[in-house]
PDB file of N, CA and C in Angstrom:
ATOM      1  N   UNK A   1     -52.438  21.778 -63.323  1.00  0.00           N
ATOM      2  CA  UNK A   1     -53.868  21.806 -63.610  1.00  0.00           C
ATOM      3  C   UNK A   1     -54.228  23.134 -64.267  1.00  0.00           C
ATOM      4  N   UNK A   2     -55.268  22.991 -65.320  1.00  0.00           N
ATOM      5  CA  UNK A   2     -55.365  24.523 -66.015  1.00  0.00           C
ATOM      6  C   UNK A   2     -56.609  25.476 -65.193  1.00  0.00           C
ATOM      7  N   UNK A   3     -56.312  26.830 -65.458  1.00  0.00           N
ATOM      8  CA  UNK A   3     -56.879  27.218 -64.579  1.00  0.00           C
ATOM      9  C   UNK A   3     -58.866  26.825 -65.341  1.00  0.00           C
ATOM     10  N   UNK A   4     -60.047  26.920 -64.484  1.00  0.00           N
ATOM     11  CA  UNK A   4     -61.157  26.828 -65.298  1.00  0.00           C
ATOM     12  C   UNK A   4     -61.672  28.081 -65.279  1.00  0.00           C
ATOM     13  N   UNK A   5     -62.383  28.432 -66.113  1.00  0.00           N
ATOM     14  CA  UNK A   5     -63.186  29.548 -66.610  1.00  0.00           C
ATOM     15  C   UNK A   5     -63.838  29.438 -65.479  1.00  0.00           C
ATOM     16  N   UNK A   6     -65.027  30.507 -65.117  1.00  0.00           N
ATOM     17  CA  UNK A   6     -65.747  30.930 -64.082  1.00  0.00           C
ATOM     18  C   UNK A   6     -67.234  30.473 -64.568  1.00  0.00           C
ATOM     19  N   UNK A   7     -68.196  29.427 -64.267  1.00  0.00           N
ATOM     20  CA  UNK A   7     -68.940  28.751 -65.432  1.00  0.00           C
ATOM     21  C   UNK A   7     -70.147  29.786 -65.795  1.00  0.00           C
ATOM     22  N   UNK A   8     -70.648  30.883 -64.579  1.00  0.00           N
ATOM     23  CA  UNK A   8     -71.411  31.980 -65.336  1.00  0.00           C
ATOM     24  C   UNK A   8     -71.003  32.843 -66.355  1.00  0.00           C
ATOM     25  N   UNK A   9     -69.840  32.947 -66.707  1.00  0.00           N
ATOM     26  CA  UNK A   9     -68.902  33.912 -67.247  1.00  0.00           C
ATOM     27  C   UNK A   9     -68.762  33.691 -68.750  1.00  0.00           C
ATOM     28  N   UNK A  10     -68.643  31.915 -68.537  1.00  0.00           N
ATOM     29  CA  UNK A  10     -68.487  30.848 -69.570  1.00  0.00           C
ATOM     30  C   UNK A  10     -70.106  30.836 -70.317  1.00  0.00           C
ATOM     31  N   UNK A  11     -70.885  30.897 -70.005  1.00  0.00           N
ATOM     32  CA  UNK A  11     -72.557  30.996 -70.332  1.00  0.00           C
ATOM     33  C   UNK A  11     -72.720  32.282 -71.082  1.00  0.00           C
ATOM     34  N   UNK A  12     -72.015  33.439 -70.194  1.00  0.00           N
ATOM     35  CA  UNK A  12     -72.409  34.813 -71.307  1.00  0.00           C
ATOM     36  C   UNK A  12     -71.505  34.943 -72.707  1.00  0.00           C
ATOM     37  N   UNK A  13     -70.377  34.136 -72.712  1.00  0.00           N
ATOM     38  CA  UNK A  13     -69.477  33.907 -74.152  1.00  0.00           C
ATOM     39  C   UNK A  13     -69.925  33.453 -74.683  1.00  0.00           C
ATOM     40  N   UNK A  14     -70.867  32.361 -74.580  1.00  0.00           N
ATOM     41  CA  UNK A  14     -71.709  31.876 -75.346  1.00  0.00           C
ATOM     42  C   UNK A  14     -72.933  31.862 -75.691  1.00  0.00           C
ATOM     43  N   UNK A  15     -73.467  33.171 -75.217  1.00  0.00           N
ATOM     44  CA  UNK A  15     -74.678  33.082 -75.594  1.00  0.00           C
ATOM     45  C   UNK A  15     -74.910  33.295 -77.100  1.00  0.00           C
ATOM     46  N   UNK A  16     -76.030  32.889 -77.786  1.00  0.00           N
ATOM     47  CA  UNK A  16     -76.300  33.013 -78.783  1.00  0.00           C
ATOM     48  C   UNK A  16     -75.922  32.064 -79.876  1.00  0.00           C
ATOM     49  N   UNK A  17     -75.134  31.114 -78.684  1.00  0.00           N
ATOM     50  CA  UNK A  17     -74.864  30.211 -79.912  1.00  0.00           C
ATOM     51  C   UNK A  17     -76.123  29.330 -79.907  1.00  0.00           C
ATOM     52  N   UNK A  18     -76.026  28.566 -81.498  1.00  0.00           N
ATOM     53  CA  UNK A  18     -77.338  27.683 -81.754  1.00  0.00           C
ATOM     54  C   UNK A  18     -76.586  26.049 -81.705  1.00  0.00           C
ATOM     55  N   UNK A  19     -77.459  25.552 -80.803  1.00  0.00           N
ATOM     56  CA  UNK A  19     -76.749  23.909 -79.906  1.00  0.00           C
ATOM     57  C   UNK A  19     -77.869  23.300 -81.384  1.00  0.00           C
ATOM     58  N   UNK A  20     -77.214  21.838 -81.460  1.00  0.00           N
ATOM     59  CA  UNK A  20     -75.779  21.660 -81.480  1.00  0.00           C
ATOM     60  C   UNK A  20     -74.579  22.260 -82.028  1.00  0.00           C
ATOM     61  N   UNK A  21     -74.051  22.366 -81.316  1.00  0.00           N
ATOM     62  CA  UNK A  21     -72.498  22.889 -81.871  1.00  0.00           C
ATOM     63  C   UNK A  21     -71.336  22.274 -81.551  1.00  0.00           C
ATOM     64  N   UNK A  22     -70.313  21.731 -82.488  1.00  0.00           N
ATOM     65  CA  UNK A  22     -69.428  21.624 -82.199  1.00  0.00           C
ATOM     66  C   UNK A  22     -68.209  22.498 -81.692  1.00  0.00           C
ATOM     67  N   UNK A  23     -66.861  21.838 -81.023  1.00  0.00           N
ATOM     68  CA  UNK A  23     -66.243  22.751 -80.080  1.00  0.00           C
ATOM     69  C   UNK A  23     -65.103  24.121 -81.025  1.00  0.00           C
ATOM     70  N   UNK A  24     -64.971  24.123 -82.358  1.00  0.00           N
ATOM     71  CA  UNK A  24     -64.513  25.257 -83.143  1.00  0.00           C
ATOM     72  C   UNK A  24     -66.123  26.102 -82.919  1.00  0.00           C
ATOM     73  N   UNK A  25     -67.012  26.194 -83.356  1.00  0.00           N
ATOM     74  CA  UNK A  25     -68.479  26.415 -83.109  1.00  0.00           C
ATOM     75  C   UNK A  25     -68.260  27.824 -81.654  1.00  0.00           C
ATOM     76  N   UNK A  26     -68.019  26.860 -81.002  1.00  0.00           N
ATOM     77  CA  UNK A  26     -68.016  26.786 -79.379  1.00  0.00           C
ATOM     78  C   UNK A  26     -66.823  28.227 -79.070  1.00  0.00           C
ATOM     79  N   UNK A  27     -65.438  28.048 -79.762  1.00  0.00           N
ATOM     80  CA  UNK A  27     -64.574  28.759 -79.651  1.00  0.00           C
ATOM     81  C   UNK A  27     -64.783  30.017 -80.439  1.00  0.00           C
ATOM     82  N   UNK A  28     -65.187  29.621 -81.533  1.00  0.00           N
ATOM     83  CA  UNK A  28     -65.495  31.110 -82.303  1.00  0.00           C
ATOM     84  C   UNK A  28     -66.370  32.188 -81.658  1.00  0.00           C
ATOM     85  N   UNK A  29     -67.634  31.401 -81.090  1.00  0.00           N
ATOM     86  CA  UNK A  29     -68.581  32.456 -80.349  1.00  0.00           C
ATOM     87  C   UNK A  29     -67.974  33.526 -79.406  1.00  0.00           C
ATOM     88  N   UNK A  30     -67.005  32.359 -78.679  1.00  0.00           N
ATOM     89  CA  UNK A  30     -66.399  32.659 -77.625  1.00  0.00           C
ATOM     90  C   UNK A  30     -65.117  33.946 -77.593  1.00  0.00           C
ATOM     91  N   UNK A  31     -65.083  33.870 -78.647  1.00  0.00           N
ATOM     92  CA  UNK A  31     -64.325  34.812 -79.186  1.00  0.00           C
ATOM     93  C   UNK A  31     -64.455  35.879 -79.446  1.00  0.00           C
ATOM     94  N   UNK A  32     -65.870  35.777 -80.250  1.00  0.00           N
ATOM     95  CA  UNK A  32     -66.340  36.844 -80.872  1.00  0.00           C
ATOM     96  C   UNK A  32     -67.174  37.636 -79.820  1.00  0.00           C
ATOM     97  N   UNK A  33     -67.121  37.161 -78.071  1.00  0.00           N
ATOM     98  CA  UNK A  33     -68.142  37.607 -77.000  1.00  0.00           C
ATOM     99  C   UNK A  33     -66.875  38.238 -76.725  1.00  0.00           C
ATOM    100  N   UNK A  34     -65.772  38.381 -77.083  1.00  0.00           N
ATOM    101  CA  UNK A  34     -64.665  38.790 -75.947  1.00  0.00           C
ATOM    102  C   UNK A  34     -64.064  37.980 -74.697  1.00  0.00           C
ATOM    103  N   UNK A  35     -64.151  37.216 -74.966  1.00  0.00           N
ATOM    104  CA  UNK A  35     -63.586  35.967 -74.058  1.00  0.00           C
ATOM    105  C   UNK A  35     -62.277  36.070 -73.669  1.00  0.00           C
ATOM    106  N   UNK A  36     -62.471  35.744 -72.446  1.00  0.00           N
ATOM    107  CA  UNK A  36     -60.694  35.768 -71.846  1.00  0.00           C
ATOM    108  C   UNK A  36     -60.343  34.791 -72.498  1.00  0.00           C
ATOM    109  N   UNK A  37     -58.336  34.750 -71.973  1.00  0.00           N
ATOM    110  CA  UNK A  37     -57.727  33.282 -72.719  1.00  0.00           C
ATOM    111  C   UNK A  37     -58.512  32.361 -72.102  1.00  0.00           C
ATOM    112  N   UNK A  38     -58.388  32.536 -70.999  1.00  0.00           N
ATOM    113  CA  UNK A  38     -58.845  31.306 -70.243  1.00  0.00           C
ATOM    114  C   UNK A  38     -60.213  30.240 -70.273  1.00  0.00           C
ATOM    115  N   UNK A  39     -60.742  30.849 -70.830  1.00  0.00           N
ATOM    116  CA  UNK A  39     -62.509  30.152 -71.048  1.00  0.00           C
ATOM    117  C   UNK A  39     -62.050  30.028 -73.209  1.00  0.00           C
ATOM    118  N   UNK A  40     -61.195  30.705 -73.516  1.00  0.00           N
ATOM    119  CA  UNK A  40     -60.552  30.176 -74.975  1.00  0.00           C
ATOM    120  C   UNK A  40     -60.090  28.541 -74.702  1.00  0.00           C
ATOM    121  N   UNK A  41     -59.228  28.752 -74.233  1.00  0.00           N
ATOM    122  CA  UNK A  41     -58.109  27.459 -73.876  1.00  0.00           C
ATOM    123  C   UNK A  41     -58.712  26.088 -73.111  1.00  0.00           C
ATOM    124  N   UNK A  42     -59.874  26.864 -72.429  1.00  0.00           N
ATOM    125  CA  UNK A  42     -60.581  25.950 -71.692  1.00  0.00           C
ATOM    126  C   UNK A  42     -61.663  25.226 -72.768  1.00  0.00           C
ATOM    127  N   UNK A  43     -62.075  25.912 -73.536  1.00  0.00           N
ATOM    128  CA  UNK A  43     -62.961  25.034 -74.799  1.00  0.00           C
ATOM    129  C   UNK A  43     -62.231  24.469 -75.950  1.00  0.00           C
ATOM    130  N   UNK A  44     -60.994  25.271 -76.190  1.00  0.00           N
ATOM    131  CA  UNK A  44     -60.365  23.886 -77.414  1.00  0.00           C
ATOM    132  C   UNK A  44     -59.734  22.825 -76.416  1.00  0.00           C
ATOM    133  N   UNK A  45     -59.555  22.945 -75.299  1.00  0.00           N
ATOM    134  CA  UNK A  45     -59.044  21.751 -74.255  1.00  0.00           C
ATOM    135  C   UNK A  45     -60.402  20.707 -74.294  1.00  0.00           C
ATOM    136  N   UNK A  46     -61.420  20.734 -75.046  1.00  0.00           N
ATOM    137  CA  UNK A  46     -62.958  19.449 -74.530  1.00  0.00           C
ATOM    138  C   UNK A  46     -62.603  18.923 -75.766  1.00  0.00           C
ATOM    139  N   UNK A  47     -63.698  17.565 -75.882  1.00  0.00           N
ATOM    140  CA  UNK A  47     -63.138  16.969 -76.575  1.00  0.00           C
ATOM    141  C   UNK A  47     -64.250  17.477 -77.858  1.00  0.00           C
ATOM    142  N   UNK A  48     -62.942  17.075 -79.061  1.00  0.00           N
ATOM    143  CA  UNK A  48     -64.076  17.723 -80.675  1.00  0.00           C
ATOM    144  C   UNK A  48     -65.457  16.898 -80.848  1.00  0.00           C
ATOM    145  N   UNK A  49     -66.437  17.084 -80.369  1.00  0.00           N
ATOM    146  CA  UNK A  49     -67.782  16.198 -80.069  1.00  0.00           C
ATOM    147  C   UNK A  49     -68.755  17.273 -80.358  1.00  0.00           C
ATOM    148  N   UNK A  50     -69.965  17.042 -80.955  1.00  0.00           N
ATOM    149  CA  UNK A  50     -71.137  17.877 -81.234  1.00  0.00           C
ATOM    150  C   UNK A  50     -72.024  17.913 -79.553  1.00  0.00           C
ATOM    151  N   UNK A  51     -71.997  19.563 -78.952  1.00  0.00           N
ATOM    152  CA  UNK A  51     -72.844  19.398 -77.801  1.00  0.00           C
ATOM    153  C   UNK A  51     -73.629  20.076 -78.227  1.00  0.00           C
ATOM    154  N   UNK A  52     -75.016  19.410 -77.264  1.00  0.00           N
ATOM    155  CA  UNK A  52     -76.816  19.646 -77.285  1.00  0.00           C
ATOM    156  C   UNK A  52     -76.673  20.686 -76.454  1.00  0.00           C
ATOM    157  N   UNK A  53     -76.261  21.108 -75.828  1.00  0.00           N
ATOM    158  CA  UNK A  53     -76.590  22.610 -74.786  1.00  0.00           C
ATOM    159  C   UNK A  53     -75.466  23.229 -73.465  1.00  0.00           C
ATOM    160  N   UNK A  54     -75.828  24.092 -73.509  1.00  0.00           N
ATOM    161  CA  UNK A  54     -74.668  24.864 -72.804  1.00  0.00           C
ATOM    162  C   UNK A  54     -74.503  23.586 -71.405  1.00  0.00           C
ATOM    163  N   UNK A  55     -75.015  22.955 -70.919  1.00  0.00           N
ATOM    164  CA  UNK A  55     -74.930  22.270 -69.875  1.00  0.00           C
ATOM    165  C   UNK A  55     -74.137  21.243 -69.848  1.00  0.00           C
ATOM    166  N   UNK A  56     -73.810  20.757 -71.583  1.00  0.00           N
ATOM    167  CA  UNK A  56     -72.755  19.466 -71.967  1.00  0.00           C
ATOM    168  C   UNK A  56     -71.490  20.070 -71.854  1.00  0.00           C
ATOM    169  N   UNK A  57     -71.490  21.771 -72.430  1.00  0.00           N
ATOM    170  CA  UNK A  57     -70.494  21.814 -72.630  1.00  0.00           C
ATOM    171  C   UNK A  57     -69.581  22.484 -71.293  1.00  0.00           C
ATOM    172  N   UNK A  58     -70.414  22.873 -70.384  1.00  0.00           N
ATOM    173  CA  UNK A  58     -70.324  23.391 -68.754  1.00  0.00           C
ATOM    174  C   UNK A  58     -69.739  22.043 -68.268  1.00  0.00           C
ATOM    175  N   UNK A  59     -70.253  20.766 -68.598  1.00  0.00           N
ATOM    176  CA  UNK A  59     -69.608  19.761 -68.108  1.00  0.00           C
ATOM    177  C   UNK A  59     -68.313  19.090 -68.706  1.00  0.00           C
ATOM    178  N   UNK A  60     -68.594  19.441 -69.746  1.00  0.00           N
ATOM    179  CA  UNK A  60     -67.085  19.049 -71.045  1.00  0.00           C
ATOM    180  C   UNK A  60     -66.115  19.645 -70.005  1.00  0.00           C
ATOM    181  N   UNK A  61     -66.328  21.307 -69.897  1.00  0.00           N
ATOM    182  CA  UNK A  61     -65.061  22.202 -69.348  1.00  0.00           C
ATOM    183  C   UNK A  61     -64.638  21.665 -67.737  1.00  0.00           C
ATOM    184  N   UNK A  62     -65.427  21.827 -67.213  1.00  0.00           N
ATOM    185  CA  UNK A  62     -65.249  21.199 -65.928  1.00  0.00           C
ATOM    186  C   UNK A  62     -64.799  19.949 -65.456  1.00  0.00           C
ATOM    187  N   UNK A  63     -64.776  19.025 -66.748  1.00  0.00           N
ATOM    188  CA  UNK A  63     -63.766  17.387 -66.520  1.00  0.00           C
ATOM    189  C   UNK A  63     -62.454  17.892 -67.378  1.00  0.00           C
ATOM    190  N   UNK A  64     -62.516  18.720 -67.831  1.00  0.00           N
ATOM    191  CA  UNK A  64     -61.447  18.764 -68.974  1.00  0.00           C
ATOM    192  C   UNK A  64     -60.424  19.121 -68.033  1.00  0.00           C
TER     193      UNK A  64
END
């Protein structure tokens, strides 16, 4: 099982992004916040789908 990001942790990597976004979208921000691997690996692991708000994609990570 992979490990999951910490989902407050996962919220400040992404802030600033503008929803919808798809999950490259999603990874770049995440990147560019300084993101561990782990909340990396944990967003190209959802599926490539356009999400409406940090809450789709809090749930994307958390089934993924």
């Amino acid at each position: 099982m992979a490990a999951k990001p910490n989902p407050i942790q996962l919220q400040k990597d992404l802030s600033g992004v503008d929803y919808p976004a798809r999950r490259g979208d999603l990874v770049d921000a995440a990147r560019s916040h300084g993101a561990d691997d782990t909340t990396v690996k944990a967003l190209q692991s959802i599926p490539d789908r356009e999400y409406d708000g940090p809450n789709a994609v809090s749930k994307a990570v958390s089934e993924g």
